[in-house]
N, C-alpha and C. Protein backbone atom coordinates (compact mmCIF):
# COMPACT_ATOMS: atom_id res chain seq x y z
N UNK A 1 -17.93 -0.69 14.31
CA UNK A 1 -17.54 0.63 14.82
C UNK A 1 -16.16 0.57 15.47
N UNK A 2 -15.93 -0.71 15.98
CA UNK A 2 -14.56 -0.36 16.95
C UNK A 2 -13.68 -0.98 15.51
N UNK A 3 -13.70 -1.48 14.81
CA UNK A 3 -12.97 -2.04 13.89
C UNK A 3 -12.32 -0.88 12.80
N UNK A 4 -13.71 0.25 12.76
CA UNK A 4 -13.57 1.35 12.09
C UNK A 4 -12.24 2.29 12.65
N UNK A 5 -12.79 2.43 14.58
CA UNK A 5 -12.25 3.42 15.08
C UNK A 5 -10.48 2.92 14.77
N UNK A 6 -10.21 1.58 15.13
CA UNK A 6 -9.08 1.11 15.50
C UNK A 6 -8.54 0.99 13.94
N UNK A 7 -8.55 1.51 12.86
CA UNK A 7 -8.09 1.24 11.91
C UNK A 7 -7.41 3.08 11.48
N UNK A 8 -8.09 3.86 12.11
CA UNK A 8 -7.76 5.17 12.21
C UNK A 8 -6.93 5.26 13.12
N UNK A 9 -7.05 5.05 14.61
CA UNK A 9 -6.03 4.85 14.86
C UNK A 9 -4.23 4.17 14.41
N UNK A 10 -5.08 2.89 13.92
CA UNK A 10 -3.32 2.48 13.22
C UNK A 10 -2.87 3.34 11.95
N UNK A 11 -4.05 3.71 11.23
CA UNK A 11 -3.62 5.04 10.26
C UNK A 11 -3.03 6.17 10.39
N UNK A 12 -3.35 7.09 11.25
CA UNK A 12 -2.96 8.45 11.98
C UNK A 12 -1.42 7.83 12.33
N UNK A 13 -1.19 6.66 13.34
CA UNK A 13 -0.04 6.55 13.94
C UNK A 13 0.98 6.20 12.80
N UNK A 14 0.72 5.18 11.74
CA UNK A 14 1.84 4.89 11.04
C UNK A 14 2.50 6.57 10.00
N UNK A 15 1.09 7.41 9.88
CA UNK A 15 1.37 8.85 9.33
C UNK A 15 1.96 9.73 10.08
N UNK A 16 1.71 9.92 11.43
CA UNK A 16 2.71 10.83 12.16
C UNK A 16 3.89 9.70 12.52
N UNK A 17 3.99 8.61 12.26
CA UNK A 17 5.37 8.07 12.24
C UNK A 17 6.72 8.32 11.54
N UNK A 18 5.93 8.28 10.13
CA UNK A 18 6.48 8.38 9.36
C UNK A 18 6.74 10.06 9.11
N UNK A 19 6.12 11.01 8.99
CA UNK A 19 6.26 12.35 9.33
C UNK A 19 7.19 12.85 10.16
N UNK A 20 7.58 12.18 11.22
CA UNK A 20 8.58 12.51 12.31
C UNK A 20 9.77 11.83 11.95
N UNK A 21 9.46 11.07 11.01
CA UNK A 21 11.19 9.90 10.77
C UNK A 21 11.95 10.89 9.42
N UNK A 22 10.79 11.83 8.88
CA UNK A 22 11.47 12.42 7.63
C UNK A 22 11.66 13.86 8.40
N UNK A 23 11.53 14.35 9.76
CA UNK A 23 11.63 15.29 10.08
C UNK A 23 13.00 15.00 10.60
N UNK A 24 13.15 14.70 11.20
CA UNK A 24 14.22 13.97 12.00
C UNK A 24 15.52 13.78 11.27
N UNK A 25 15.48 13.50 10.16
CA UNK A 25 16.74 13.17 9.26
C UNK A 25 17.71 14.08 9.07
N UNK A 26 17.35 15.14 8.87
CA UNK A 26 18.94 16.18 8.52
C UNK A 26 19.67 16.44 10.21
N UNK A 27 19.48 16.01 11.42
CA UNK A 27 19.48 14.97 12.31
C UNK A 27 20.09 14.48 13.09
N UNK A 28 20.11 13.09 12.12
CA UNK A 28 20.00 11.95 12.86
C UNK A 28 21.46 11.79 12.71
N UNK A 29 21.82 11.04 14.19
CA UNK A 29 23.66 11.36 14.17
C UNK A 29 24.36 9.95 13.56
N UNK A 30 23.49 9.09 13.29
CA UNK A 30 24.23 7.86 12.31
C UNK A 30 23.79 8.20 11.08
N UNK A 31 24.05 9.49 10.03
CA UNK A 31 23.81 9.53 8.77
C UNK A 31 24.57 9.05 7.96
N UNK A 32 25.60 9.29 8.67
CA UNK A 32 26.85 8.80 7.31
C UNK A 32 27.59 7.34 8.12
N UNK A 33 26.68 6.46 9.08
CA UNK A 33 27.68 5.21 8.94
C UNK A 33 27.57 4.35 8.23
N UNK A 34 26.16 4.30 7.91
CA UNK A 34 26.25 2.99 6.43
C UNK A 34 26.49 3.75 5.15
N UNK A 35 27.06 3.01 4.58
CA UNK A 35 27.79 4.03 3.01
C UNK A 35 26.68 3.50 1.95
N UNK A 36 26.93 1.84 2.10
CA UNK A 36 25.92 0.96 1.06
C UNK A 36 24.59 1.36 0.94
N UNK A 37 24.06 1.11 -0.25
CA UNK A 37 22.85 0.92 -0.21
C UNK A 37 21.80 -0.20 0.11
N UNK A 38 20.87 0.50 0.68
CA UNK A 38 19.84 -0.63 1.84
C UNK A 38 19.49 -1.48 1.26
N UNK A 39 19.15 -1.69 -0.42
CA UNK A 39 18.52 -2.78 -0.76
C UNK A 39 19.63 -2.33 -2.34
N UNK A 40 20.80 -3.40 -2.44
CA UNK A 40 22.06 -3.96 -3.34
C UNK A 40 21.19 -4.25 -4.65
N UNK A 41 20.82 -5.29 -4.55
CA UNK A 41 20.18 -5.58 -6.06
C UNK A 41 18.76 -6.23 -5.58
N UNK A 42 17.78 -6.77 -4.81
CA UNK A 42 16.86 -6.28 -5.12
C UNK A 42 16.59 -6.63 -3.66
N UNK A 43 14.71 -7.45 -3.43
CA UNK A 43 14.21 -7.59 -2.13
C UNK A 43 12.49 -8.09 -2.60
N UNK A 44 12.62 -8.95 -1.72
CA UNK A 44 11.07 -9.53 -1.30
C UNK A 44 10.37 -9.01 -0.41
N UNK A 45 9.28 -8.70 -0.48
CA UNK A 45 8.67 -8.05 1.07
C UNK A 45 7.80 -8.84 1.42
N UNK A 46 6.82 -9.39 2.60
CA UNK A 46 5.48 -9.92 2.86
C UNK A 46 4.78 -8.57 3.76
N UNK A 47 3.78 -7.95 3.24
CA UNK A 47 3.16 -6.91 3.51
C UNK A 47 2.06 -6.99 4.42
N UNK A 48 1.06 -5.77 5.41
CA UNK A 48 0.26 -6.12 6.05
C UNK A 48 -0.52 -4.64 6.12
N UNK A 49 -1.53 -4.25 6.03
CA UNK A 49 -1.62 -3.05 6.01
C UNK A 49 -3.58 -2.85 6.19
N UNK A 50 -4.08 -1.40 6.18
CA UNK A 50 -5.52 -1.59 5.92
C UNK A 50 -5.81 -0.32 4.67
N UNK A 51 -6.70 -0.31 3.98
CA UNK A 51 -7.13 0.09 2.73
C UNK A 51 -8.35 0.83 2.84
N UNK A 52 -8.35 1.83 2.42
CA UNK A 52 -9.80 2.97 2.48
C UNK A 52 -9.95 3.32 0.79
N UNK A 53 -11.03 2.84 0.49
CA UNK A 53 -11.37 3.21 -0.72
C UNK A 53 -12.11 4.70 -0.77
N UNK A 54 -11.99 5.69 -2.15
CA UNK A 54 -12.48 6.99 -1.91
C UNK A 54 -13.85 7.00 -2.55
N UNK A 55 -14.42 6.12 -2.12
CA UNK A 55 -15.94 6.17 -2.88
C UNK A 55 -16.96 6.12 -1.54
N UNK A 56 -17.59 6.71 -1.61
CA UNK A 56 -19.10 6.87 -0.52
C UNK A 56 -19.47 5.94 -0.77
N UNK A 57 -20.11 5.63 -2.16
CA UNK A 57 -21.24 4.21 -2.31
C UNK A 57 -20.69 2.78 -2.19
N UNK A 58 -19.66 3.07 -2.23
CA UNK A 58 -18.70 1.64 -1.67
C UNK A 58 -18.53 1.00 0.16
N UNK A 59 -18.63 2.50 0.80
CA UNK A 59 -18.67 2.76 2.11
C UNK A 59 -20.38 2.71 3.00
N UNK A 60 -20.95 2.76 1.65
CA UNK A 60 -22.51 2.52 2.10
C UNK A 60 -23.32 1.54 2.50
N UNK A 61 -22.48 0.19 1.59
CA UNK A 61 -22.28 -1.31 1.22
C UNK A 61 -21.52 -1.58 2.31
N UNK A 62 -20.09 -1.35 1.98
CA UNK A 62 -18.89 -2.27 3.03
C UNK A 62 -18.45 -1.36 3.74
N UNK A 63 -19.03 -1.30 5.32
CA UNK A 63 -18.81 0.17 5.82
C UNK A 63 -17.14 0.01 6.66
N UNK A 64 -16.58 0.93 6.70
CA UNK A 64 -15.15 0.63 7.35
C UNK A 64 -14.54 0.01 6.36
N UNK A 65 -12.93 0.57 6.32
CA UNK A 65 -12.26 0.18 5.62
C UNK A 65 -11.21 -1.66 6.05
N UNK A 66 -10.79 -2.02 5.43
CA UNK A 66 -10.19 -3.26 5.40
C UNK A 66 -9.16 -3.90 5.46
N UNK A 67 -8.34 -4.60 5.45
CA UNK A 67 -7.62 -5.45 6.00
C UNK A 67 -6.88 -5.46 4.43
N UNK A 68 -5.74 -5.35 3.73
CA UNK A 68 -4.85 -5.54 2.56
C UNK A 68 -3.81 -6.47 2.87
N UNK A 69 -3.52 -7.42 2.36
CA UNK A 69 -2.20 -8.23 2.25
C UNK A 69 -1.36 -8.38 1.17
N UNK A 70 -0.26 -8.57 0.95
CA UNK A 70 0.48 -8.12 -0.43
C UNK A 70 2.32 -9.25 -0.31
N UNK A 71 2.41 -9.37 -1.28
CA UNK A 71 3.91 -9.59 -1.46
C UNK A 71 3.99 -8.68 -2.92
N UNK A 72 5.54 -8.44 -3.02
CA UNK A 72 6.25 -7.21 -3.87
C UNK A 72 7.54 -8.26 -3.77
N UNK A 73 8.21 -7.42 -5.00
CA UNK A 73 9.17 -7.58 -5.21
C UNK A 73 10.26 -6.41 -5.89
N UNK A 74 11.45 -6.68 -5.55
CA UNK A 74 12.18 -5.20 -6.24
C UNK A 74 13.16 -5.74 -6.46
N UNK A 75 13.84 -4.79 -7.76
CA UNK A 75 15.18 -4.89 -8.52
C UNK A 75 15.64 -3.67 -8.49
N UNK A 76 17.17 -3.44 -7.99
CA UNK A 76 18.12 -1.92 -7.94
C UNK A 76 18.57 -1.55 -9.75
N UNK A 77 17.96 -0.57 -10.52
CA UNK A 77 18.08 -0.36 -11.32
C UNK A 77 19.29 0.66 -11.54
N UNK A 78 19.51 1.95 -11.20
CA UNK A 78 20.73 2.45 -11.15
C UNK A 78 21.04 3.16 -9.88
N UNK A 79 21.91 3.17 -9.05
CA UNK A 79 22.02 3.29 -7.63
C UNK A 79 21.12 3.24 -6.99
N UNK A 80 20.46 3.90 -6.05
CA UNK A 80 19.50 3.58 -5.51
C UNK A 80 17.83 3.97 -6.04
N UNK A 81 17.67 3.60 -7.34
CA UNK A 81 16.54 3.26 -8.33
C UNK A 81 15.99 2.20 -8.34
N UNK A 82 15.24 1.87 -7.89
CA UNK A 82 14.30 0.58 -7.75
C UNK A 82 13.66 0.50 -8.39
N UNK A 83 13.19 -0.90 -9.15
CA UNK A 83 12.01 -0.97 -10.06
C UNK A 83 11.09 -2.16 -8.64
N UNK A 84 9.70 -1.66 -8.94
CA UNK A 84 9.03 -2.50 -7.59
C UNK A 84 7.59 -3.16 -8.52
N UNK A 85 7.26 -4.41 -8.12
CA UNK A 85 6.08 -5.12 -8.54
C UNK A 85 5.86 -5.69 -7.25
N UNK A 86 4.44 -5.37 -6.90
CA UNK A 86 3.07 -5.54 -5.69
C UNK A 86 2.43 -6.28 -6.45
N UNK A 87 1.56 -7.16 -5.66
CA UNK A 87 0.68 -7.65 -5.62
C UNK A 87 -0.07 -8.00 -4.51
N UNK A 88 -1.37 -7.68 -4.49
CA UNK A 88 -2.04 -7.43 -3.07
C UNK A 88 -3.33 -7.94 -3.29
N UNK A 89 -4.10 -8.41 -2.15
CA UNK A 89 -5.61 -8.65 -2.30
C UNK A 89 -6.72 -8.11 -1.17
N UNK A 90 -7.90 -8.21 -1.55
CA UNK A 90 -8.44 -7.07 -0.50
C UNK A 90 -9.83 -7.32 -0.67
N UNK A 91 -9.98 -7.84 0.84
CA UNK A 91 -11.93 -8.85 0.48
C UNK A 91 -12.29 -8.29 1.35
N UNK A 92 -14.13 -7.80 1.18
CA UNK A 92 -15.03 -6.90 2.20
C UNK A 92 -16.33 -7.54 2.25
N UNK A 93 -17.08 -7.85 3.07
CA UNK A 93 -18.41 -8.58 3.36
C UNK A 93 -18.96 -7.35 3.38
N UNK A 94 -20.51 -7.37 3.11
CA UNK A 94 -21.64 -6.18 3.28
C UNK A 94 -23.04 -6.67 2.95
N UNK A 95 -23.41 -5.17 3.35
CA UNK A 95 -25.00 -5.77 2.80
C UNK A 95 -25.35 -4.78 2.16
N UNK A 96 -26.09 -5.21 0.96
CA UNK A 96 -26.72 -4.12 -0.41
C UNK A 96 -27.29 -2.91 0.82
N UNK A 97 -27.56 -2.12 0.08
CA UNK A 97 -28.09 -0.67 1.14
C UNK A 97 -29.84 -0.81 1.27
N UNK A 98 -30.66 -1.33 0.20
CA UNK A 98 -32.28 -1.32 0.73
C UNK A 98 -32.72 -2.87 1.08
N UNK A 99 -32.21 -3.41 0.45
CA UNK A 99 -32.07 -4.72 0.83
C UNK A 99 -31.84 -5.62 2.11
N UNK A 100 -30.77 -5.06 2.55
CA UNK A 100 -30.29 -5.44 3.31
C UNK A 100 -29.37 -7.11 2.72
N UNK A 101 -29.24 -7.74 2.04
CA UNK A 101 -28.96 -8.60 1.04
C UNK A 101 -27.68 -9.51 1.30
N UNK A 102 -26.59 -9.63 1.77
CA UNK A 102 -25.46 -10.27 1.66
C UNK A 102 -24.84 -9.83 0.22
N UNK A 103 -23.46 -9.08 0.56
CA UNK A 103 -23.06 -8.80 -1.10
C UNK A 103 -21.27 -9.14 -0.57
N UNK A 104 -20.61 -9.71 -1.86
CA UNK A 104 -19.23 -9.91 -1.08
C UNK A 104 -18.20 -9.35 -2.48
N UNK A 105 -17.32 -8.59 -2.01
CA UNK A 105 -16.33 -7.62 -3.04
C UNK A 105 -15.05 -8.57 -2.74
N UNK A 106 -13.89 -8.60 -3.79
CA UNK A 106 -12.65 -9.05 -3.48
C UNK A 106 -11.83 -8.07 -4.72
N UNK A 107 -10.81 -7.41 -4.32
CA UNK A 107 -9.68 -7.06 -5.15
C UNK A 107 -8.66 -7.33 -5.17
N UNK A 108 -8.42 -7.38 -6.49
CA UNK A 108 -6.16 -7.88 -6.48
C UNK A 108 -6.23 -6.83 -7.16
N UNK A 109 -5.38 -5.79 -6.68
CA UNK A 109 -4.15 -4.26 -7.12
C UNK A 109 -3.02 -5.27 -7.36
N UNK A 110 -2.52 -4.70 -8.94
CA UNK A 110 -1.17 -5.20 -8.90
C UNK A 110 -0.57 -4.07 -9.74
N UNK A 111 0.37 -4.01 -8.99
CA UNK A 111 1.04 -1.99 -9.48
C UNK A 111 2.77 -2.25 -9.51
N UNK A 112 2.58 -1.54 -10.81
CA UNK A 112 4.48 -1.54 -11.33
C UNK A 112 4.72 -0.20 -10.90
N UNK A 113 5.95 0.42 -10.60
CA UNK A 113 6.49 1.82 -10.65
C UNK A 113 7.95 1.66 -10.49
N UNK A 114 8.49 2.64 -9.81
CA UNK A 114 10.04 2.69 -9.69
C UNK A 114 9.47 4.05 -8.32
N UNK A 115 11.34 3.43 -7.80
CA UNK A 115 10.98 4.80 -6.58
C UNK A 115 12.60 4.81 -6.32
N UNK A 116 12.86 5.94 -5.93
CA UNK A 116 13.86 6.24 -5.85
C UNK A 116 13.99 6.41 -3.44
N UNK A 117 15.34 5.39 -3.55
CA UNK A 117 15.54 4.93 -2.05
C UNK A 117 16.96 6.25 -1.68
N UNK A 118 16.80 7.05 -0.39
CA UNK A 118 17.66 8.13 0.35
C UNK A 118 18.15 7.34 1.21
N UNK A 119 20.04 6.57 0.89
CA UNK A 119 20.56 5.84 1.93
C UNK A 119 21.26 6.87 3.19
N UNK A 120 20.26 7.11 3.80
CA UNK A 120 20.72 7.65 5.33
C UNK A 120 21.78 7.00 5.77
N UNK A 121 21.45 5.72 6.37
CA UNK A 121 21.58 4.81 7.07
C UNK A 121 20.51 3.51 7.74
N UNK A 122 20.42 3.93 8.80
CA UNK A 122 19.47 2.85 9.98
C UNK A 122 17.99 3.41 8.98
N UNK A 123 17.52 4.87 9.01
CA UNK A 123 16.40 5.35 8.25
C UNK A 123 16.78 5.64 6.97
N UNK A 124 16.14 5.16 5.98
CA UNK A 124 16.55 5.14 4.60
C UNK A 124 14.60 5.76 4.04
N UNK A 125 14.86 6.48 4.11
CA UNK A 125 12.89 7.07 3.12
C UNK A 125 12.99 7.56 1.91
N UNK A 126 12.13 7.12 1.22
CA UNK A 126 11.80 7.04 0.09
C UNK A 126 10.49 7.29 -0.82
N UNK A 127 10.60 7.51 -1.91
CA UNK A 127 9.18 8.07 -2.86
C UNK A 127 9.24 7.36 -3.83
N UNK A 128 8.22 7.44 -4.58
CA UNK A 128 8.27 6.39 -5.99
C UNK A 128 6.84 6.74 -6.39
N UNK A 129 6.20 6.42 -7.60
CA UNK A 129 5.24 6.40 -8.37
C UNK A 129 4.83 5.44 -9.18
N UNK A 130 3.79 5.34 -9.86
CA UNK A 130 3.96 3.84 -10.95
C UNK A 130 2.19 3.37 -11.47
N UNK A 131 2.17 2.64 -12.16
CA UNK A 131 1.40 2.18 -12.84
C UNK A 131 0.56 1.21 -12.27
N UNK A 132 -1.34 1.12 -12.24
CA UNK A 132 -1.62 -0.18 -11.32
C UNK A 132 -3.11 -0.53 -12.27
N UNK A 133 -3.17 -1.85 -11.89
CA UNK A 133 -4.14 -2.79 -12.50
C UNK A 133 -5.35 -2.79 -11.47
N UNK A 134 -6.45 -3.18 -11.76
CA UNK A 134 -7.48 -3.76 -10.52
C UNK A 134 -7.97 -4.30 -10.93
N UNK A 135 -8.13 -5.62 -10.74
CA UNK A 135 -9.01 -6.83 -10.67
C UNK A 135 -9.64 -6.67 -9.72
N UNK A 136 -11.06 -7.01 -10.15
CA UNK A 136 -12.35 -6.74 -8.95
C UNK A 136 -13.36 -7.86 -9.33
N UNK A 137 -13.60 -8.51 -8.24
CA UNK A 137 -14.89 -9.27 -8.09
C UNK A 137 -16.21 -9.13 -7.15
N UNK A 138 -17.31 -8.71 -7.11
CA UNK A 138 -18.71 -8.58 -6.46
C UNK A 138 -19.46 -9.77 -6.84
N UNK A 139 -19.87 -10.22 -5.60
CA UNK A 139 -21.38 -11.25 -6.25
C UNK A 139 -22.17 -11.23 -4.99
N UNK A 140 -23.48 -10.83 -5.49
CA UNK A 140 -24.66 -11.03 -4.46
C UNK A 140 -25.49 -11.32 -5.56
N UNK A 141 -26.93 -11.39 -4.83
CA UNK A 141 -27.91 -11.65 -5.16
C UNK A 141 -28.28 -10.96 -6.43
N UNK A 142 -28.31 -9.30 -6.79
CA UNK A 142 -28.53 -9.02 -7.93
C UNK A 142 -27.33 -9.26 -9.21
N UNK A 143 -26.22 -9.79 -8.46
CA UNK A 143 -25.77 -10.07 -9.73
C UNK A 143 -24.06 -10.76 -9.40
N UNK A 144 -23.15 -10.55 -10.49
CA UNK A 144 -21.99 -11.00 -10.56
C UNK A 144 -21.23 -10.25 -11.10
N UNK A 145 -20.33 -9.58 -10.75
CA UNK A 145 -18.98 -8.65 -11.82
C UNK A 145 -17.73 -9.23 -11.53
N UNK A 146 -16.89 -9.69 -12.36
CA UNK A 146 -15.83 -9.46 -12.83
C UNK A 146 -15.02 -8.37 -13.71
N UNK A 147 -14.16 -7.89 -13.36
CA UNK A 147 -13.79 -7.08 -14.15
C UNK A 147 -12.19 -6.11 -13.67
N UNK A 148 -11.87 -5.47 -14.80
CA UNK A 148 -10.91 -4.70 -14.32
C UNK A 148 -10.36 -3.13 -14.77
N UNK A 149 -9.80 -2.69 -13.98
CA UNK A 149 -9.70 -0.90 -13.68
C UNK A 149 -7.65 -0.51 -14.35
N UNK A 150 -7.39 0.20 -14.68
CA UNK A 150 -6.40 1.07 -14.69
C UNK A 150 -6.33 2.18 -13.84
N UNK A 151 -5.05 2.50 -13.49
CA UNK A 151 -4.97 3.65 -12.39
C UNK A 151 -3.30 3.74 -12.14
N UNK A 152 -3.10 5.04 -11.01
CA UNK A 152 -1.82 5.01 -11.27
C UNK A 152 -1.79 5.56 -9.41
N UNK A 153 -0.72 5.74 -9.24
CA UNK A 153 -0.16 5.51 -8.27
C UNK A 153 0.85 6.39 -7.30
N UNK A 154 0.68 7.34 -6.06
CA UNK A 154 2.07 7.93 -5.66
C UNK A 154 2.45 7.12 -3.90
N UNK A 155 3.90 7.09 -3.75
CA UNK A 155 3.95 6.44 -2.55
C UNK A 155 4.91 7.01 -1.85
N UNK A 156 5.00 6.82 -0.33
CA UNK A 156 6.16 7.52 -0.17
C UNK A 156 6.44 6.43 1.53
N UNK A 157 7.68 6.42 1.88
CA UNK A 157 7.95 5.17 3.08
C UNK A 157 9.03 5.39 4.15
N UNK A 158 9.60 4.25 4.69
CA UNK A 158 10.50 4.72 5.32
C UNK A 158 11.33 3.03 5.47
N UNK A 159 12.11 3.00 5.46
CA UNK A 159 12.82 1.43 5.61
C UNK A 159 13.98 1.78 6.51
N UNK A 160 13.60 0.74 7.73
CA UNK A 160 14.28 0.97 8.22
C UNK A 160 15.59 -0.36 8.93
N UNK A 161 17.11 0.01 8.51
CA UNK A 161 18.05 -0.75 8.68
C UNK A 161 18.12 -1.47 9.86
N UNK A 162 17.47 -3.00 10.85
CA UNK A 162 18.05 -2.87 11.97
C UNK A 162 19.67 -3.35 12.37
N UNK A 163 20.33 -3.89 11.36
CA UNK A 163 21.49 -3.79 11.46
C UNK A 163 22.28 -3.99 10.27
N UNK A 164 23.59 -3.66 9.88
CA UNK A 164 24.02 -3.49 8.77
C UNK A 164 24.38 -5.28 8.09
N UNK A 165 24.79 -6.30 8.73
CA UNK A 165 24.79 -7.02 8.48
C UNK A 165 23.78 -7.96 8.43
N UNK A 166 22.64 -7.89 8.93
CA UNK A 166 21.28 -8.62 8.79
C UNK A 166 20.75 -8.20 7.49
N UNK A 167 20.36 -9.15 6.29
CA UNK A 167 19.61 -8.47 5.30
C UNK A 167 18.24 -8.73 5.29
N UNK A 168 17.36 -7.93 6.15
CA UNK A 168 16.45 -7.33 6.59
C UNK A 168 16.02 -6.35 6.78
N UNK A 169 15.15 -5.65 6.30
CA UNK A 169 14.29 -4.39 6.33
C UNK A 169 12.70 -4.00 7.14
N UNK A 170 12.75 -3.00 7.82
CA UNK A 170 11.19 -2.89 8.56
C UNK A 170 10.79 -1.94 7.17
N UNK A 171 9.85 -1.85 6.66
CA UNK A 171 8.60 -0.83 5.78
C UNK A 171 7.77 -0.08 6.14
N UNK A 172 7.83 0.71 6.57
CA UNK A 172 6.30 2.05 6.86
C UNK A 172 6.46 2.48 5.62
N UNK A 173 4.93 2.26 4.94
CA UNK A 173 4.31 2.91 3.78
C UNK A 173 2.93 3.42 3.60
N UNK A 174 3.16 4.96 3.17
CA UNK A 174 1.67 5.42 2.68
C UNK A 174 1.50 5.24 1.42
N UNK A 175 0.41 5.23 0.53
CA UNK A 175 0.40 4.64 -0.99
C UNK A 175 -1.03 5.22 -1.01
N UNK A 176 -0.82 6.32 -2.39
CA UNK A 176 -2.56 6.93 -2.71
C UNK A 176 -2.54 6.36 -4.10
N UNK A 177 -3.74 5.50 -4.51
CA UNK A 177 -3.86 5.02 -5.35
C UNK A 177 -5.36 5.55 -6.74
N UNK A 178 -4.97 6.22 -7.65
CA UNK A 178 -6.75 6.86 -8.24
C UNK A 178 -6.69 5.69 -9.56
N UNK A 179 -7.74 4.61 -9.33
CA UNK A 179 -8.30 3.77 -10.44
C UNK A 179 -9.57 3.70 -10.49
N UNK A 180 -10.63 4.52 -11.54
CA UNK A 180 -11.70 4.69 -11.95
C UNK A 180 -12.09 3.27 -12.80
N UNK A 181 -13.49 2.38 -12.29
CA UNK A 181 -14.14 1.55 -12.70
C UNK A 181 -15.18 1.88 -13.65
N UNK A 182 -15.97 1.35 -14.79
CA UNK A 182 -17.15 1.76 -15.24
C UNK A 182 -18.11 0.53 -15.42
N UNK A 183 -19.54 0.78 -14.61
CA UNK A 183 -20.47 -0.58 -14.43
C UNK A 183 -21.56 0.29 -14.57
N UNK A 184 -22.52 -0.30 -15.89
CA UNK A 184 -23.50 0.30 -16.27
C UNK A 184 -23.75 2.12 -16.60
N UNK A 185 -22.23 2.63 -17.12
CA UNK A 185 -22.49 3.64 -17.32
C UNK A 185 -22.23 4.42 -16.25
N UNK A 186 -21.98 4.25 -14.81
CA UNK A 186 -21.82 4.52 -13.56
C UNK A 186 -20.02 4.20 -13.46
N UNK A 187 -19.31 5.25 -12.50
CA UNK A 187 -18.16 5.49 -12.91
C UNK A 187 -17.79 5.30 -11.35
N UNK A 188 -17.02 4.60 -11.04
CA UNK A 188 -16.80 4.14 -9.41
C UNK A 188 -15.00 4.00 -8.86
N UNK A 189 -14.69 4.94 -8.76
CA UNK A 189 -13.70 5.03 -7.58
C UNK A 189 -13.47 3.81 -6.96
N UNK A 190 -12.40 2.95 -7.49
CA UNK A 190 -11.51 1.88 -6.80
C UNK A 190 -10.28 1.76 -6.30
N UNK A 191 -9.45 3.42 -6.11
CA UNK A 191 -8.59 3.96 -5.85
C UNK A 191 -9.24 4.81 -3.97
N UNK A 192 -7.83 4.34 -3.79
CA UNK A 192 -7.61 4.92 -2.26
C UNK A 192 -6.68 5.01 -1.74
N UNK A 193 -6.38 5.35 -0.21
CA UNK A 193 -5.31 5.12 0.61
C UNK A 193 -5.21 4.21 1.25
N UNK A 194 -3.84 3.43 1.14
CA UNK A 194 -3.62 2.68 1.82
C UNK A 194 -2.47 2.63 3.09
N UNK A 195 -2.28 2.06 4.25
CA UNK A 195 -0.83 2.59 4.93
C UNK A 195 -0.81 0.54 5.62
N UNK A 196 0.65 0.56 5.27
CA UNK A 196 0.99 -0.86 5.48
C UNK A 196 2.46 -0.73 6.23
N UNK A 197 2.63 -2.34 6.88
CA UNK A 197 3.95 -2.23 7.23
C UNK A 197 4.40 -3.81 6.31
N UNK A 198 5.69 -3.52 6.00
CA UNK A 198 6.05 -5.18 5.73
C UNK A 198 7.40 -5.37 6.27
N UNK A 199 7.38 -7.13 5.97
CA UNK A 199 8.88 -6.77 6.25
C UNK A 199 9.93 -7.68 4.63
N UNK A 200 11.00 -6.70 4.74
CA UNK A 200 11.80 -6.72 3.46
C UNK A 200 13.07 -7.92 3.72
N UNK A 201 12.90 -8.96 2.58
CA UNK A 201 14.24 -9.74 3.01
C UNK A 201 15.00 -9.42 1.43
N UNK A 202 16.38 -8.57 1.84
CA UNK A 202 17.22 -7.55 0.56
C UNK A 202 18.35 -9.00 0.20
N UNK A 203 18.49 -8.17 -0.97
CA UNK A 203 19.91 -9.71 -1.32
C UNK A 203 20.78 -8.24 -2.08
């Protein structure tokens, strides 16, 4: 329960964060001192974030959402056009619902897109879209799945410069993800929201 509450909390806050950083912009009185763009030719990130899947019967099993970790990578395709590759993983303990049983889930999302980066300056926010994979593993007692999902992807962030010569980036990101599973004829929602922070090292 407190794991639940405190994960809404860091959710709500990184969303009205980010809400107020894109309000704020037409603004903000350092718009025009950095000219460059925030991320030249590309960037590594190490990510940290928590993950809500949009399925009830998933939430019935592994109640409260979870803990996501990720590294990405990006290439500047034409000015500030990014092409971005994630890779993330995402493990939940539970117990079957009549059973009571021990059941344990693990996912790797790994999602291509492109997003297009707004060089402000210090706040640079951004949108993008793209393509995603799901690898999924379950094993308890009634059984074992392997398997994997297609789905696609919208995101939107905020990167922020802390100084022009450090090549370093802070990340606030929201990311809604819809990838439909099929197990026994039964059609399961492995798509959700996720909100993460990372941090970006740009070259």
């Amino acid at each position: 329960m407190r794991r639940t509450l405190s994960n809404r909390i860091i959710n709500k806050g990184l969303g009205c964060l980010l809400f107020l950083c894109v309000l704020a912009l037409p603004s903000y009185p350092f718009a025009s001192f950095f000219k460059e763009r925030p991320i030249r030719q590309g960037s590594v990130e190490f990510s940290m974030g928590s993950y809500n899947m949009n399925e009830p019967r998933f939430d019935a099993v592994y109640p409260g959402g979870g803990r996501i970790l990720g590294v990405s990578i990006s290439s500047a395709l034409v000015s500030n056009v990014n092409f971005y590759l994630e890779i993330k993983a995402y493990q939940r303990k539970g117990a079957l619902t009549f059973t009571k049983e021990k059941t344990e889930f693990i996912l790797v999302p790994i999602s291509l897109g492109m997003r297009y980066i707004f060089p402000f300056g210090l706040i640079n926010p951004y949108a993008g879209a793209g393509l995603d994979f799901y690898f999924y593993y379950e094993n308890n007692p009634i059984g074992t799945v392997l398997n994997y999902a297609n789905g696609y992807h919208f995101l939107g962030g905020v990167y922020f410069q802390l100084h022009k010569k450090i090549p370093l980036l802070i990340n606030l990101k929201v990311k809604h993800t819809s990838a439909r599973a099929k197990e026994n004829d039964v059609k399961i929602q492995l798509g959700g929201v996720e909100y993460s922070a990372s941090l970006a090292f740009v070259f």
